[in-house]
C-alpha atoms as a PDB file:
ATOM      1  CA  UNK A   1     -19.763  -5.178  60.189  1.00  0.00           C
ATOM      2  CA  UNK A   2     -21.284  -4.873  57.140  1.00  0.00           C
ATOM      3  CA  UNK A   3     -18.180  -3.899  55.043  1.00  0.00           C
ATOM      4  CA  UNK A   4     -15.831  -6.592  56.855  1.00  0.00           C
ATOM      5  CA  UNK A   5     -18.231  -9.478  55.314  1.00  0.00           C
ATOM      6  CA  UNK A   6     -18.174  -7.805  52.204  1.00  0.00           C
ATOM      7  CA  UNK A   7     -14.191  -7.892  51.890  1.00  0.00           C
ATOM      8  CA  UNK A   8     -14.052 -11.606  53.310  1.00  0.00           C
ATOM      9  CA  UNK A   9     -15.884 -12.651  50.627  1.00  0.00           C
ATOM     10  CA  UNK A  10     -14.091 -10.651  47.890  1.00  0.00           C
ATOM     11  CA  UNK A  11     -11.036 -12.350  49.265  1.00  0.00           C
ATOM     12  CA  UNK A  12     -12.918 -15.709  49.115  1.00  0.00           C
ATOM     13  CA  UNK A  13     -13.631 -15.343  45.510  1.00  0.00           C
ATOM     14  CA  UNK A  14     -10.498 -14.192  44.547  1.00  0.00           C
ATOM     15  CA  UNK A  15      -8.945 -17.080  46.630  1.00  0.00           C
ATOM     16  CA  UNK A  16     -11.481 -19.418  44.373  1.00  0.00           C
ATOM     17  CA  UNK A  17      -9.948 -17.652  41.178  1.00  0.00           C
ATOM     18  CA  UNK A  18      -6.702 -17.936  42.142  1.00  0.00           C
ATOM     19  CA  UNK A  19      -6.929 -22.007  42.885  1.00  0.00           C
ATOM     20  CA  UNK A  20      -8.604 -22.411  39.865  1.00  0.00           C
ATOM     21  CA  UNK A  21      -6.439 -20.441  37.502  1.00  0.00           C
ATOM     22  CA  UNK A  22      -3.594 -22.183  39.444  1.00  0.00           C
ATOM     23  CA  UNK A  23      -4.812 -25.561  38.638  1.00  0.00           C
ATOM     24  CA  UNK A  24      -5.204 -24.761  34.772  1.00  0.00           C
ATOM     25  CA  UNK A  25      -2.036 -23.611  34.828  1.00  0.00           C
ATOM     26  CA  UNK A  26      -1.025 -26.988  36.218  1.00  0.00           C
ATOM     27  CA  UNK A  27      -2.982 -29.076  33.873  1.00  0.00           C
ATOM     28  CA  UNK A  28      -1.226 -27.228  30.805  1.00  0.00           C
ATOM     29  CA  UNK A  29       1.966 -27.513  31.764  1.00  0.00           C
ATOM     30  CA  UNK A  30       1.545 -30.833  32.337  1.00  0.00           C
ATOM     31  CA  UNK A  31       0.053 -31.955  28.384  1.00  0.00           C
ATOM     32  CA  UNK A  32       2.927 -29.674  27.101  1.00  0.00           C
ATOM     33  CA  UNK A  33       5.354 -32.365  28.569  1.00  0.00           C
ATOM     34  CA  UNK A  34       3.488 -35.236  26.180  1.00  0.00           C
ATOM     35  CA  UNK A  35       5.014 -33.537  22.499  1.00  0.00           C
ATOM     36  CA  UNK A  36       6.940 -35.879  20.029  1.00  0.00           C
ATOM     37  CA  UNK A  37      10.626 -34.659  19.495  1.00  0.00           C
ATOM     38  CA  UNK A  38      10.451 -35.595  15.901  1.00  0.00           C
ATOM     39  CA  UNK A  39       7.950 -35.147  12.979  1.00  0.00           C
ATOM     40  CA  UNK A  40       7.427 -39.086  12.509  1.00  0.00           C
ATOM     41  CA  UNK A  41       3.917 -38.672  14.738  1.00  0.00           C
ATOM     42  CA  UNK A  42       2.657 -35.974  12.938  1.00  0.00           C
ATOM     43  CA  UNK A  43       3.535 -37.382   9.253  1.00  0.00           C
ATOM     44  CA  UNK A  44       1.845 -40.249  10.193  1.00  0.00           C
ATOM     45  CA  UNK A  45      -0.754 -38.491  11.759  1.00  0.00           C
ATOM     46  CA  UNK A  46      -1.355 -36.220   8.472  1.00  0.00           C
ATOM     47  CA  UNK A  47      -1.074 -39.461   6.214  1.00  0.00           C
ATOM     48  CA  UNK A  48      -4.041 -41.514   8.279  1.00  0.00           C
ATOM     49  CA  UNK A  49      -6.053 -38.213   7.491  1.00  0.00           C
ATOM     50  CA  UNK A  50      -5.507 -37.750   3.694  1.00  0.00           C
ATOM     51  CA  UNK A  51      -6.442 -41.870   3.770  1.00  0.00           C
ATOM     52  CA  UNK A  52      -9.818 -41.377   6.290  1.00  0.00           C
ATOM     53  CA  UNK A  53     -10.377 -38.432   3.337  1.00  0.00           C
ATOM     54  CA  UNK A  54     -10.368 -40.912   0.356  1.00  0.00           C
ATOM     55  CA  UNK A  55     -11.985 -43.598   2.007  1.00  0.00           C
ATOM     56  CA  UNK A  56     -15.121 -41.182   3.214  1.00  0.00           C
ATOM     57  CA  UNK A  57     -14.915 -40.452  -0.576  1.00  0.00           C
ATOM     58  CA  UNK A  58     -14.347 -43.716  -2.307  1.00  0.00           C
ATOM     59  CA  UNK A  59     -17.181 -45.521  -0.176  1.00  0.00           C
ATOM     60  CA  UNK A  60     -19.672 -42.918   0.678  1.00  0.00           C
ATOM     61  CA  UNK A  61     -23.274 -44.508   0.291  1.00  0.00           C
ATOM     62  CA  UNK A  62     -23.653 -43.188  -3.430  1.00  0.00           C
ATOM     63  CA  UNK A  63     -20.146 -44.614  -4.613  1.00  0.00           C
ATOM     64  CA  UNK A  64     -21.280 -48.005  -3.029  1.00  0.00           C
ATOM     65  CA  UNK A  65     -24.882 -48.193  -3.901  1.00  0.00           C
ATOM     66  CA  UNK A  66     -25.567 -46.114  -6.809  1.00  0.00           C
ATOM     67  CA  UNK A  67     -22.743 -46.720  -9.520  1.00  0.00           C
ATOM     68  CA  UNK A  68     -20.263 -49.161 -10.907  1.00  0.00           C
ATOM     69  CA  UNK A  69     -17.271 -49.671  -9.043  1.00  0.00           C
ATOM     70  CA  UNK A  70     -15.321 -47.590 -12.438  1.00  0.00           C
ATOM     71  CA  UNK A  71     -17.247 -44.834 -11.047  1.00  0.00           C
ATOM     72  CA  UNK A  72     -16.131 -44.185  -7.785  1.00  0.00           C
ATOM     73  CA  UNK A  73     -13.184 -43.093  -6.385  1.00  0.00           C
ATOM     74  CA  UNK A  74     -12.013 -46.508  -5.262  1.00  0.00           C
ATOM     75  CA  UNK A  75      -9.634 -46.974  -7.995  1.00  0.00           C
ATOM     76  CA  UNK A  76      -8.199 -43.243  -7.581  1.00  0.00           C
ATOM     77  CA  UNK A  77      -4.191 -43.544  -7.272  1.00  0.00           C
ATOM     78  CA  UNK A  78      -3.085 -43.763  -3.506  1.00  0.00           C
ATOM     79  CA  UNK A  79       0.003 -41.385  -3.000  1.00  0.00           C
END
């Protein structure tokens, strides 16, 4: 008696495992579907972060409070 609940709840848990690694596998599959078939996202992507990068630079609180505008990095060359 003993050893039959033991096995119905091994099968239980595994059952549990199985539905949940079944329903990761779902949810991945399904955000692979979402990729662009060209590299104009991700350039664009890539450029917004090189200009988040100078702008965290160019007006951090020092460049803005601290020093002339000559100073900071808010006349540096935008590529």
């Amino acid at each position: 008696m003993f050893e039959e609940r033991e096995a119905i709840g091994l099968l239980v848990l595994f059952g549990i495992l199985g539905a949940i690694i079944l329903l990761l596998i779902v949810v991945l599959l399904r955000r692979g579907g979402n990729r662009t078939e060209n590299a104009d996202g991700l350039l664009i992507e890539q450029e917004a972060r090189v200009q988040a990068a100078q702008d965290r630079v160019s007006y951090n609180s020092f460049a803005v409070h601290n020093s002339p505008l000559t100073q900071s990095d808010s006349y540096q060359r935008r590529r």
